[in-house]
Structure formats: structure tokens, C-alpha cells
N, C-alpha and C. Protein backbone atom coordinates (compact mmCIF):
# COMPACT_ATOMS: atom_id res chain seq x y z
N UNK A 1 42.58 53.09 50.27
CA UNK A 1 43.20 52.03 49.50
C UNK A 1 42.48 50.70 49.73
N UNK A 2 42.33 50.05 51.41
CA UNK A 2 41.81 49.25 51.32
C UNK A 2 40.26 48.66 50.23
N UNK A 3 39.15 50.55 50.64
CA UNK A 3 38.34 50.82 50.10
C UNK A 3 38.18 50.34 48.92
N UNK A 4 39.12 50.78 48.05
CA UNK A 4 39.70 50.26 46.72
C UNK A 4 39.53 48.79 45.79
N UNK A 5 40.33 48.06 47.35
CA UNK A 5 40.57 46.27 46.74
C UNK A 5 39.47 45.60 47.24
N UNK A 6 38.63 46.20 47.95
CA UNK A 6 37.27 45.75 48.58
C UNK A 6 36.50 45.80 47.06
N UNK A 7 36.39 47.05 46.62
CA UNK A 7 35.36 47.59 45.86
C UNK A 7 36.11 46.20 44.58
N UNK A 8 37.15 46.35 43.89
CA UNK A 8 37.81 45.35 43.62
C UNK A 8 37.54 44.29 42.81
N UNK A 9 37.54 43.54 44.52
CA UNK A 9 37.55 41.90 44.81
C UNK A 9 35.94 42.03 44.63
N UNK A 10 34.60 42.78 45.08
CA UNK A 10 33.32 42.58 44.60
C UNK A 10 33.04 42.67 43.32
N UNK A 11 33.53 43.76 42.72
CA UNK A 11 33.37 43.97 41.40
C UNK A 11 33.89 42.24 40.41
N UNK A 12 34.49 42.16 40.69
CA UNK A 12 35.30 40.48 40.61
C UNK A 12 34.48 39.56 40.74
N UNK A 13 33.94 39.69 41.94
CA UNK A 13 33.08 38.34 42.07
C UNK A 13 32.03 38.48 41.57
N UNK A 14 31.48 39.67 41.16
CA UNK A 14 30.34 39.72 40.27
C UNK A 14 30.36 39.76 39.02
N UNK A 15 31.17 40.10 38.59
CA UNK A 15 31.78 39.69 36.90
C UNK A 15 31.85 38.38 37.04
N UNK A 16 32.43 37.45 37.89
CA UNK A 16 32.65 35.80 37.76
C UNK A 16 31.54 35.10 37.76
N UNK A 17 30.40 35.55 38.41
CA UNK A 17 29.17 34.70 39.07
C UNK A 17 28.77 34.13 37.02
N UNK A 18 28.35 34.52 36.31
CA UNK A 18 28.14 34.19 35.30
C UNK A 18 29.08 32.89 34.71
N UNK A 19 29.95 33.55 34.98
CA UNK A 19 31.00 32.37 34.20
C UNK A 19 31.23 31.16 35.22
N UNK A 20 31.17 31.42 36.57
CA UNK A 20 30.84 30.18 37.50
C UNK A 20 29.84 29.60 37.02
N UNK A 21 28.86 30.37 36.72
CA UNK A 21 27.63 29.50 36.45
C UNK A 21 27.72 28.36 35.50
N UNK A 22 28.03 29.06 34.41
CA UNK A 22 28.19 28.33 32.74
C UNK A 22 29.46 27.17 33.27
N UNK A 23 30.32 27.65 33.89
CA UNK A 23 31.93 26.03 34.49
C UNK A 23 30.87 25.13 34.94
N UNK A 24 29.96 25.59 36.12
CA UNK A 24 29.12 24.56 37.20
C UNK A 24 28.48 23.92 36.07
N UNK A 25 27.91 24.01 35.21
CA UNK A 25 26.83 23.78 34.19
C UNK A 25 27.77 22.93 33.31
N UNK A 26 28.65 23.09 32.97
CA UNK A 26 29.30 22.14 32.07
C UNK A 26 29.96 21.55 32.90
N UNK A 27 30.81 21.49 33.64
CA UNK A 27 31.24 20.80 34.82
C UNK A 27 30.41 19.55 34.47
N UNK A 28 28.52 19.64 35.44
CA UNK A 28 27.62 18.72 35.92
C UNK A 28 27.52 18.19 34.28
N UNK A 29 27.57 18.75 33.04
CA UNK A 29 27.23 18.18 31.94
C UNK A 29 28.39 17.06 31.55
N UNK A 30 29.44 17.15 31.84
CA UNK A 30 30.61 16.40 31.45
C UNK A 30 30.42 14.81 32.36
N UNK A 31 29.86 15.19 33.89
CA UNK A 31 29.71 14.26 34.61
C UNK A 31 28.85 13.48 34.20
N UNK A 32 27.71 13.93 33.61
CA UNK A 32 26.62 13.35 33.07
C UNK A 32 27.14 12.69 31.80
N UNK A 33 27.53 13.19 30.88
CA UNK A 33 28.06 12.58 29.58
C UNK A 33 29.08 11.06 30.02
N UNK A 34 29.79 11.73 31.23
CA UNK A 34 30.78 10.14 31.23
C UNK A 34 30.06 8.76 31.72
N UNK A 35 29.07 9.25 32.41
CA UNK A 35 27.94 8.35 33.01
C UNK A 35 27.33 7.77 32.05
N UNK A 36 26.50 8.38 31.38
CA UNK A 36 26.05 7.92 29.94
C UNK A 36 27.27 6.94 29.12
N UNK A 37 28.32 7.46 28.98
CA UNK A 37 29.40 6.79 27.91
C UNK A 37 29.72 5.64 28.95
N UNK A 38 29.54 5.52 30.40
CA UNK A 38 29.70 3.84 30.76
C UNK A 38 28.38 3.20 30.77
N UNK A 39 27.50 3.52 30.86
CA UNK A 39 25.94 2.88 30.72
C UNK A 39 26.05 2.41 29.03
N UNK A 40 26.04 3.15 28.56
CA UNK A 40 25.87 3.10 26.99
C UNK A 40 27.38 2.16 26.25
N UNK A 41 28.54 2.68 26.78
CA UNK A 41 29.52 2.14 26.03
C UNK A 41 29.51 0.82 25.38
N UNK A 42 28.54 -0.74 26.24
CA UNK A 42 28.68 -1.87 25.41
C UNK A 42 27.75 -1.81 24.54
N UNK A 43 26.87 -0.79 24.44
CA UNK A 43 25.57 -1.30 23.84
C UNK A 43 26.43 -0.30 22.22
N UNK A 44 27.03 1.03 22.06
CA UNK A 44 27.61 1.31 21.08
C UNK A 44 28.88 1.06 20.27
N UNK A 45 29.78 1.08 20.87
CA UNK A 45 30.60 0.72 19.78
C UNK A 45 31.06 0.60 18.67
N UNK A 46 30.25 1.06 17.51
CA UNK A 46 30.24 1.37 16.35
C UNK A 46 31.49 2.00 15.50
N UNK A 47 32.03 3.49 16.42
CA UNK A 47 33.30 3.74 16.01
C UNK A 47 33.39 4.94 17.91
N UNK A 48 34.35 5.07 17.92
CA UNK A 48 34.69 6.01 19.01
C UNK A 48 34.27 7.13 18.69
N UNK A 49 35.17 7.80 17.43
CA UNK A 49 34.52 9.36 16.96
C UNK A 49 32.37 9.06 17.17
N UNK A 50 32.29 8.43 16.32
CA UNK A 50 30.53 8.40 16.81
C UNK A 50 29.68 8.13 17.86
N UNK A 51 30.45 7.55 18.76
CA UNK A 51 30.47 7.77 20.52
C UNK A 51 30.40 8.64 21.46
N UNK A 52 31.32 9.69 20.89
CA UNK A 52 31.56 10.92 21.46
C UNK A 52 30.64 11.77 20.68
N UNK A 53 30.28 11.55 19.76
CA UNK A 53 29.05 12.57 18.95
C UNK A 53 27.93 11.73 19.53
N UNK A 54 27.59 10.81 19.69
CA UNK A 54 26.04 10.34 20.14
C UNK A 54 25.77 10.72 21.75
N UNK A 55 26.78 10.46 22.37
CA UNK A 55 26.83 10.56 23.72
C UNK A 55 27.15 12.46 24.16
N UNK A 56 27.49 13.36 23.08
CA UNK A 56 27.36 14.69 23.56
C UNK A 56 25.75 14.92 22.96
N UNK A 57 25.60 14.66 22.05
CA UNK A 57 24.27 14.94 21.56
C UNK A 57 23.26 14.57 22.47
N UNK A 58 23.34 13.53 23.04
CA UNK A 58 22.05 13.10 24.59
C UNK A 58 22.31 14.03 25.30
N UNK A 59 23.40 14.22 25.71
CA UNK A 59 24.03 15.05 27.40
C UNK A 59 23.21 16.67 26.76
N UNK A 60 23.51 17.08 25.74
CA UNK A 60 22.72 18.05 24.50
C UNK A 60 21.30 18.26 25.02
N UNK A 61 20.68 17.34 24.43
CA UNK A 61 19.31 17.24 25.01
C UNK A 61 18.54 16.70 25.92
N UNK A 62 19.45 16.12 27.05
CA UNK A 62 19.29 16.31 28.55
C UNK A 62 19.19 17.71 28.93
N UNK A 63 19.86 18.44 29.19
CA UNK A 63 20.47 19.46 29.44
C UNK A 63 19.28 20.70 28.26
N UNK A 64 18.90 20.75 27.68
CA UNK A 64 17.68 21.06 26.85
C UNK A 64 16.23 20.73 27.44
N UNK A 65 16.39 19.62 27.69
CA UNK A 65 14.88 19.40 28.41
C UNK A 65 15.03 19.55 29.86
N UNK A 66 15.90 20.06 30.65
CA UNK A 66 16.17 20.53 32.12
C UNK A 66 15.51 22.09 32.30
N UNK A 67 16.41 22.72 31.11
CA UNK A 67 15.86 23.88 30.74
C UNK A 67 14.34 24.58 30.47
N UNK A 68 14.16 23.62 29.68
CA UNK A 68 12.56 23.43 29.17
C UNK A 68 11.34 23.45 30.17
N UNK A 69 11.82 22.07 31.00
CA UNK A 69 11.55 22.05 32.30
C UNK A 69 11.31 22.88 33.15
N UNK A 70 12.71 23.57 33.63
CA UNK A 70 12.22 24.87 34.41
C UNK A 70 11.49 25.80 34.09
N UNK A 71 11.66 26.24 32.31
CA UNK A 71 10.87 27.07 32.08
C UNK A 71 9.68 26.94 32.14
N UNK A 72 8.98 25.69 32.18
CA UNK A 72 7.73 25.40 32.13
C UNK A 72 7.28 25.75 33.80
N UNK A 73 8.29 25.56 34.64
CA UNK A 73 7.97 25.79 36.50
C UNK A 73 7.52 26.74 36.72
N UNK A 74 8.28 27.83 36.11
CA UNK A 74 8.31 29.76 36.28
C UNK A 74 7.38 29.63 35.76
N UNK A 75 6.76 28.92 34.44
CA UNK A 75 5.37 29.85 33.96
C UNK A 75 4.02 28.93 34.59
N UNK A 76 4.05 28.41 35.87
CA UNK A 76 2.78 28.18 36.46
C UNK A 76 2.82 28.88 37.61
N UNK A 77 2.07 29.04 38.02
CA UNK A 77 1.28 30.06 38.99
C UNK A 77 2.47 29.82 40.45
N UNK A 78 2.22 28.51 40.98
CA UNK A 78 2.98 28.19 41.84
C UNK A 78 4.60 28.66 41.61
N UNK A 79 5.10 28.52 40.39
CA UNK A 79 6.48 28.16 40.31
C UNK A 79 6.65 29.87 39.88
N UNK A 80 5.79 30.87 39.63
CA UNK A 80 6.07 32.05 38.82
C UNK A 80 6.09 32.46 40.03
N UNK A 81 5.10 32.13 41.26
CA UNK A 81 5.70 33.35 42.82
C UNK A 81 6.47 32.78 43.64
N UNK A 82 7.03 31.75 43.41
CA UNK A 82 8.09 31.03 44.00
C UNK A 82 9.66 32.34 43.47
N UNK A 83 9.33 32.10 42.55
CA UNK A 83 10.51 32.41 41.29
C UNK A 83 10.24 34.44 41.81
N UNK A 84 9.47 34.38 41.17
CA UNK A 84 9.81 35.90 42.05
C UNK A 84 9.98 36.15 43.38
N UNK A 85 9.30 35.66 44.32
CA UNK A 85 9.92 35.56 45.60
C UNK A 85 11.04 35.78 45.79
N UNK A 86 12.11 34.49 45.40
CA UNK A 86 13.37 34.46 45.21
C UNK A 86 13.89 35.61 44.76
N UNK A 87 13.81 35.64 43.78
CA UNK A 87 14.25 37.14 42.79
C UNK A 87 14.21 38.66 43.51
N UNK A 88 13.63 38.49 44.45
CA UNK A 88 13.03 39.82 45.28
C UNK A 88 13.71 39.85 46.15
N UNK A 89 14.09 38.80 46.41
CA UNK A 89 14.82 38.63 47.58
C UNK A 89 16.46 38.59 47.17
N UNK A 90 17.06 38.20 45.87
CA UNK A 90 17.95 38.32 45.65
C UNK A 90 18.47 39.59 45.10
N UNK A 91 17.61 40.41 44.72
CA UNK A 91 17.52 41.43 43.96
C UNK A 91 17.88 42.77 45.42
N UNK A 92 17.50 42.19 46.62
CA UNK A 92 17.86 43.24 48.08
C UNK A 92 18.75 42.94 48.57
N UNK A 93 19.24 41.44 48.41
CA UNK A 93 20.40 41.57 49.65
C UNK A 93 21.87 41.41 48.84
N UNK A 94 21.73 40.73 46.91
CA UNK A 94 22.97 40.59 46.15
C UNK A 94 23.24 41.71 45.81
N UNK A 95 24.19 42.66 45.89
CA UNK A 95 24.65 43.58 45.25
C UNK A 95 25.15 43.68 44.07
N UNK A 96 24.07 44.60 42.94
CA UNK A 96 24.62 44.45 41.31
C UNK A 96 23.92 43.30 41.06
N UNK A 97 23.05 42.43 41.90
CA UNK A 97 22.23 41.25 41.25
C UNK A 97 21.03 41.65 40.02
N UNK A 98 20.69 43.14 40.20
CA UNK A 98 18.88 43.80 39.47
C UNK A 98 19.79 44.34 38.68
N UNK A 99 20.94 44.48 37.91
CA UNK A 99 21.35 45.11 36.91
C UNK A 99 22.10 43.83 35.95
N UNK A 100 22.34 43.00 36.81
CA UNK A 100 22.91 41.48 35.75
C UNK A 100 22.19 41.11 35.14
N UNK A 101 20.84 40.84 36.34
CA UNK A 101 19.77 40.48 35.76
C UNK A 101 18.97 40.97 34.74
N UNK A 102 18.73 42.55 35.09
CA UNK A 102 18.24 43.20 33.86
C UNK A 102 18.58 43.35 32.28
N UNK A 103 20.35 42.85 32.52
CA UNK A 103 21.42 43.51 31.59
C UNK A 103 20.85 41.98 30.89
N UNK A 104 21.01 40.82 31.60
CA UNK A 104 20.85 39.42 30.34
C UNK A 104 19.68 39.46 29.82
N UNK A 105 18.88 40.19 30.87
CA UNK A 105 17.48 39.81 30.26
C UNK A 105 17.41 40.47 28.73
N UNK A 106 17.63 41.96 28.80
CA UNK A 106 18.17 43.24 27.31
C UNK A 106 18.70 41.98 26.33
N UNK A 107 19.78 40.65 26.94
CA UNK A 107 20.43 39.99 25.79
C UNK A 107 20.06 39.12 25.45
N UNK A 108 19.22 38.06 26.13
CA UNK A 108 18.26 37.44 25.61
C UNK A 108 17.38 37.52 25.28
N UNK A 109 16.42 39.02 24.78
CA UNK A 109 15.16 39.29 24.38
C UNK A 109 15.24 40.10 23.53
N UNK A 110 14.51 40.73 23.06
CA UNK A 110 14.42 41.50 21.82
C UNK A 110 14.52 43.29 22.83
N UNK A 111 13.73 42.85 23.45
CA UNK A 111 13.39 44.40 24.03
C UNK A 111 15.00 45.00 24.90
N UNK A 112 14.86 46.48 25.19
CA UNK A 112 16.14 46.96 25.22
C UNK A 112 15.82 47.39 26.58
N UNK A 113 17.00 46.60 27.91
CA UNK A 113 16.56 46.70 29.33
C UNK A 113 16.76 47.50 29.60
N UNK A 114 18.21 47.82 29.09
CA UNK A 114 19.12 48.97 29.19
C UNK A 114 19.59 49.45 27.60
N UNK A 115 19.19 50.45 27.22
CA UNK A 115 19.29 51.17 25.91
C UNK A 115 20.99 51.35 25.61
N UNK A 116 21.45 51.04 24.41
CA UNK A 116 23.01 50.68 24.42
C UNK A 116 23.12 52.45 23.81
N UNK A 117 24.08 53.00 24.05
CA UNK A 117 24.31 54.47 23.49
C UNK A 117 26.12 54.61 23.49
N UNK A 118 26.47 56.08 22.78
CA UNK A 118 27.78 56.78 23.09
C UNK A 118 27.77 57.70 23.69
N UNK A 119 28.35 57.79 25.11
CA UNK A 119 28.59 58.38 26.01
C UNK A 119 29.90 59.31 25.38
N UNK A 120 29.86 60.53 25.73
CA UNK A 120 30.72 61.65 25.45
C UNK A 120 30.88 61.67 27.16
N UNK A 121 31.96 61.24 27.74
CA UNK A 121 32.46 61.74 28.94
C UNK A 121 33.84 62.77 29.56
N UNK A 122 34.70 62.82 27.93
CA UNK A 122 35.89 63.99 28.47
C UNK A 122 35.87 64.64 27.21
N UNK A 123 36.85 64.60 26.54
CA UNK A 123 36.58 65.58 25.19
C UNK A 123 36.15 65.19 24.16
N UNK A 124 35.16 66.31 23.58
CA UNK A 124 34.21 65.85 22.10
C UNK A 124 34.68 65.46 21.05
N UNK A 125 34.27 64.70 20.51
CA UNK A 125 34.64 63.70 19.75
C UNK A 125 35.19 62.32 20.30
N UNK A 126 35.34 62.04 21.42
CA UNK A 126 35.39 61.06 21.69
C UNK A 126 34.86 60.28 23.01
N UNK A 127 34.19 59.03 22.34
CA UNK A 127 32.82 58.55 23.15
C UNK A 127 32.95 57.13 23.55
N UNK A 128 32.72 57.26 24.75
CA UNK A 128 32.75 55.51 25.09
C UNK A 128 31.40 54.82 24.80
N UNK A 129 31.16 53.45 24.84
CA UNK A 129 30.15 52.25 24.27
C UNK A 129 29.65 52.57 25.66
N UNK A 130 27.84 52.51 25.94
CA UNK A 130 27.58 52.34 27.45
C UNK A 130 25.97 52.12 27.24
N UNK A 131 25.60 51.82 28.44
CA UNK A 131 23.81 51.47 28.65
C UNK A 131 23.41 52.76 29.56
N UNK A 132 22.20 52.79 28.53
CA UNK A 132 21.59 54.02 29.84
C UNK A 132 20.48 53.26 30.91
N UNK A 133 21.15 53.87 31.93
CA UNK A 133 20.33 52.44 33.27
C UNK A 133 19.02 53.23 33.85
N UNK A 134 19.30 54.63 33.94
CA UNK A 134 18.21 55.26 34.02
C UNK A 134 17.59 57.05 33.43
N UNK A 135 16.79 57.22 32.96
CA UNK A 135 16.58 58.41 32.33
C UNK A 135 14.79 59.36 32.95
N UNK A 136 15.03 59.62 33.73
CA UNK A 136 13.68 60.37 34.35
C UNK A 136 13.41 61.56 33.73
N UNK A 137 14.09 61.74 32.25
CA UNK A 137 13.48 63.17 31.88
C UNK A 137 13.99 64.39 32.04
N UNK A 138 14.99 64.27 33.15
CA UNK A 138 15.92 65.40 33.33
C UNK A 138 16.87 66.30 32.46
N UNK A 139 17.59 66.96 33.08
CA UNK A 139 18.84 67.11 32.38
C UNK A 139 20.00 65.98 32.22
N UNK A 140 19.65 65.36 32.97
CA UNK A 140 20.86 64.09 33.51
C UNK A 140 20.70 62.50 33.31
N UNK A 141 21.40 61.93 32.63
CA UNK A 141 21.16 60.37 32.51
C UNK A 141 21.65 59.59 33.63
N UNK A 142 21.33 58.72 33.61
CA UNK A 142 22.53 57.75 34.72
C UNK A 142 22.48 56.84 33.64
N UNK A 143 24.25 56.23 33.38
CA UNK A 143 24.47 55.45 32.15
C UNK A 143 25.69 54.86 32.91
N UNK A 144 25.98 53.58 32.76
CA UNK A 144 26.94 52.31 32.75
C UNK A 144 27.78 52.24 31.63
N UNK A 145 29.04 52.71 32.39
CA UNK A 145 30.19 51.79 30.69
C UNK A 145 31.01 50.99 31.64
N UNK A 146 30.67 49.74 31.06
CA UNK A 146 31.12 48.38 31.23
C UNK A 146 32.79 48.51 30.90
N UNK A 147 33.54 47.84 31.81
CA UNK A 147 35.08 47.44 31.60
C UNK A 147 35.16 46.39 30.84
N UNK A 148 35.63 46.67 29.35
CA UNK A 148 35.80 45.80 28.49
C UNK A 148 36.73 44.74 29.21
N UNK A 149 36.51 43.38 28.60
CA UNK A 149 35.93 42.48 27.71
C UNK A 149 34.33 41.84 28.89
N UNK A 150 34.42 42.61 30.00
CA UNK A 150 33.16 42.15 30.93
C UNK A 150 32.10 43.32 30.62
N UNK A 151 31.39 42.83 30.76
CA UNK A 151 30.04 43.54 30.31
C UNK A 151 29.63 43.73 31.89
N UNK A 152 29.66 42.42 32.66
CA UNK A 152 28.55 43.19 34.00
C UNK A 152 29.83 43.71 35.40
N UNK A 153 30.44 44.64 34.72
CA UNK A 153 31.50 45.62 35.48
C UNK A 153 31.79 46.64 35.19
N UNK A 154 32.20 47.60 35.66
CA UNK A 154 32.47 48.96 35.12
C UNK A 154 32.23 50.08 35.89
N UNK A 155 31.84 51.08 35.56
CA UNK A 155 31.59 52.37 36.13
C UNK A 155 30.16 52.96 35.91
N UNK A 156 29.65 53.48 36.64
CA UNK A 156 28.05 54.30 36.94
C UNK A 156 28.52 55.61 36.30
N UNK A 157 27.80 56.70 35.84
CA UNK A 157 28.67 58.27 35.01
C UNK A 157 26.73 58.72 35.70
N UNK A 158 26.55 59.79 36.09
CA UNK A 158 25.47 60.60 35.74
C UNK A 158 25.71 61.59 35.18
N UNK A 159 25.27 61.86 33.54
CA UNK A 159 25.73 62.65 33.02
C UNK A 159 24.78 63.43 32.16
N UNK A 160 25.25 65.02 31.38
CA UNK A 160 24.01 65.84 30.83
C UNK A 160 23.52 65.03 29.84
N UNK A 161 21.99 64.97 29.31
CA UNK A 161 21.74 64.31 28.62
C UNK A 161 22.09 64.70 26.85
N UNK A 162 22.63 65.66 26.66
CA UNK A 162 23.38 66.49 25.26
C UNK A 162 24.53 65.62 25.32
N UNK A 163 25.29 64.75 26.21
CA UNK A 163 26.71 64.06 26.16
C UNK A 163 26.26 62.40 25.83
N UNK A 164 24.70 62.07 25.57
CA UNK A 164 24.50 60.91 24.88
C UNK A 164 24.03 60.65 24.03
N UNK A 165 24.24 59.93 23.39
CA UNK A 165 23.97 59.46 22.41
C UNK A 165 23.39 58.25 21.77
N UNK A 166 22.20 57.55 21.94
CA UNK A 166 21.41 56.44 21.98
C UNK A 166 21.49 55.77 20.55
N UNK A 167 21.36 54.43 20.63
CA UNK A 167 21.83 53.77 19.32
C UNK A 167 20.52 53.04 19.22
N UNK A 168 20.59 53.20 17.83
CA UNK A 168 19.02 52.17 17.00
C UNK A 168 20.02 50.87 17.47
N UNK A 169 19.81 50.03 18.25
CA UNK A 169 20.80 48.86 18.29
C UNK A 169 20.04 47.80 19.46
N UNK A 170 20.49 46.38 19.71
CA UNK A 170 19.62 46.14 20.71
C UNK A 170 20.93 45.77 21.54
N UNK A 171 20.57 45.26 22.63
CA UNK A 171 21.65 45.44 23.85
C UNK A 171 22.58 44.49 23.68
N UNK A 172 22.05 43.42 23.04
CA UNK A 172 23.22 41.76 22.63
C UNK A 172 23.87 42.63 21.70
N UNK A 173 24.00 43.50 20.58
CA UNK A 173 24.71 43.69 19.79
C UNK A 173 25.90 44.46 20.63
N UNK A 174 25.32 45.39 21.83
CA UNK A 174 26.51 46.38 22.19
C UNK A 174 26.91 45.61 23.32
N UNK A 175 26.90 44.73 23.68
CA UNK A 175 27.44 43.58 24.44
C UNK A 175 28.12 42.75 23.57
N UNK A 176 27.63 42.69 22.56
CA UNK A 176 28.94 41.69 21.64
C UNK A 176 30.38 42.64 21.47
N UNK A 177 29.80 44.26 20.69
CA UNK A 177 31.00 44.71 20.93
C UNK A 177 31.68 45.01 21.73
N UNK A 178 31.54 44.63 23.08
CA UNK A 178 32.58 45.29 24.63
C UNK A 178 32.94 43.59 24.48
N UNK A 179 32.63 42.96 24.95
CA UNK A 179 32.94 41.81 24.79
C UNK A 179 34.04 41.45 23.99
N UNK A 180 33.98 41.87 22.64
CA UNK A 180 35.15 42.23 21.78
C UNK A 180 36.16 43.00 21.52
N UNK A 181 35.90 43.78 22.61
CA UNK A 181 37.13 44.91 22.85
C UNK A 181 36.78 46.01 21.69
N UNK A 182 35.53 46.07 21.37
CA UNK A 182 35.42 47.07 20.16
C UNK A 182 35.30 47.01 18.77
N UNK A 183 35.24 45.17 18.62
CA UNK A 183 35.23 45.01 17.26
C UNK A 183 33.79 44.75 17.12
N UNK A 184 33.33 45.85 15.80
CA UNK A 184 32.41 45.94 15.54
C UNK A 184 31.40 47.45 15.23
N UNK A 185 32.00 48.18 16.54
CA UNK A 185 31.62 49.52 17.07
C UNK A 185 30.57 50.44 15.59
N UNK A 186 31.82 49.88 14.19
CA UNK A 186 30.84 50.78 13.31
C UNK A 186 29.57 50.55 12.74
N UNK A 187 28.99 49.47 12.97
CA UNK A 187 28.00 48.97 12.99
C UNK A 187 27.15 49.51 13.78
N UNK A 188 27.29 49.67 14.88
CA UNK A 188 26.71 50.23 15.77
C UNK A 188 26.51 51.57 15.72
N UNK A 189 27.79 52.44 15.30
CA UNK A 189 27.54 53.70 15.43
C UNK A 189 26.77 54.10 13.92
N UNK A 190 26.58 53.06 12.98
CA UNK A 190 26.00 53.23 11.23
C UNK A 190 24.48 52.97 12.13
N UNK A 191 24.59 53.05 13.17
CA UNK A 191 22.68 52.96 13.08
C UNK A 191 22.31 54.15 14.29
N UNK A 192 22.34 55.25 14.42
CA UNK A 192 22.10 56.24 15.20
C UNK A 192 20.40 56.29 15.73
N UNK A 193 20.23 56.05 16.91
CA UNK A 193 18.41 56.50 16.60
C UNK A 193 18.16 57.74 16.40
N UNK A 194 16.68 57.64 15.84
CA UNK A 194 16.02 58.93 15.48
C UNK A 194 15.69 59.83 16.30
């Protein structure tokens, strides 16, 4: 039991780390915006509503060129083995850190990290939404179905590879539908791969 609320409370905190992230991030953006709106406030004045649109629109592209910024760090030599360093290192000692990571990367890129499919896991005809995390050719997949409405939680299945079912789809789409509790699914299942 304990076993249980352990497994749990991690599973928890690793579903949250994302959404901590994005609070911390707007959090520091709000701080920044009110800073701006007392620096700036005598010099605008114009109307309030256009205050609050000029002054989110900077905090906008502050927060745009931070981004920009870093990305420009990772892609020099120095800042790209810095950055993996890190990553190597977070990737051994965070648990579920090389599958978050892999899983956003599938959603921010075109390419498919983890291939989105329908898993047949109890009786036929009916299939859960899932990523295949690994496939060596076997008889056997190892595939992830995510606990809806979280995408980076759920359950590991190794299962025969005749019980999946791989989707022409890219991974943001079958992450939009868990995310949605399923709205969407026929879309997904109207595109079967070949």
C-alpha cells in the first residue's frame, strides 16, 4: 500500500513539473509586466484598456527574445555541451525525465518521438490511445497509455505486436486528444498507417 502512494505522489510530481514550469514562467512574466506598468505608467496614459494591451505586448516580447536567446546558447558549441551535459545528467538521476523530454520534443516537432497508436489491451474491439516507446522488432512492443487529461503519466503495457495499432498521426495530435479526454479520437483513428 505504502508502495502504492509512493509510486503515487511521484507519478504526481512528474505530471506537475510542466505545469510548475509554465505558473513559474508566468508568475516571473506578471512581475515583469507590473514593473514595466510603473516605469511606463506616466509616460502612457492614453486609455487604461490600451495600457494593459501595450504593456502585455512588451512583457510578450520580452519573454520572446529570452527564448530566442537561449535558443541561440544551445546552438553554439559552448552552450550545445553545456546543455547536453546537463541533460545527461538529468536524464540519470530524474526519474521519467528521458520520456517527458522525448514526449515534448514528438510535440513540438514534426518528427514522431514516440509513434501515437491503438493499443488493444483486454477485449477486441476495444482500444486505448497510447505511444509506442519502444519496438526492437520482436514479437512485443513496449507502449505508454497516458492517464487522461495528463499526457506525461500513466502506465508502461509490453505487449504482442498484432494488439497495435500505429496511426498516420503526429504525436501533438494524440496528445491533444488525451488531453481532451478523447475528443477528437476519430480523426485519428480516419488516418490508420500503411
Amino acid at each position: 500500500m505504502f508502495k502504492n502512494i509512493r509510486n503515487t505522489i511521484i507519478f504526481g510530481g512528474i505530471a506537475l513539473i510542466p505545469f510548475a514550469l509554465i505558473a513559474y514562467i508566468l508568475f516571473k512574466l506578471v512581475e515583469l509586466m507590473q514593473t514595466l506598468a510603473k516605469i511606463l505608467a506616466p509616460d502612457l496614459s492614453v486609455s487604461p484598456y490600451l495600457d494593459v494591451v501595450i504593456i502585455i505586448a512588451i512583457g510578450t516580447v520580452i519573454l520572446l527574445a529570452i527564448c530566442f536567446v537561449f535558443g541561440l546558447l544551445v546552438r553554439t558549441q559552448l552552450g550545445s555541451g553545456s546543455y547536453t551535459a546537463i541533460d545527461k545528467r538529468l536524464r540519470e538521476s530524474v526519474p521519467g525525465y528521458e520520456i517527458v523530454v522525448n514526449l515534448l520534443h514528438g510535440l513540438t516537432s514534426n518528427s514522431l518521438s514516440y509513434p501515437p497508436a491503438l493499443i488493444t489491451l483486454t477485449d477486441p474491439g476495444t482500444a486505448e490511445l497510447g505511444f509506442v516507446m519502444e519496438d526492437s522488432g520482436g514479437e512485443r512492443v513496449t507502449v505508454f497509455i497516458p492517464a487522461a487529461p495528463v499526457v506525461t503519466a500513466g502506465r508502461i503495457y509490453v505487449v504482442e505486436r498484432s494488439r497495435v495499432q500505429l496511426l498516420d498521426a503526429k504525436s501533438v495530435e494524440a496528445a491533444n486528444c488525451i488531453t481532451k479526454w478523447g475528443i477528437g479520437i476519430s480523426e485519428l483513428e480516419a488516418k490508420p498507417a500503411q
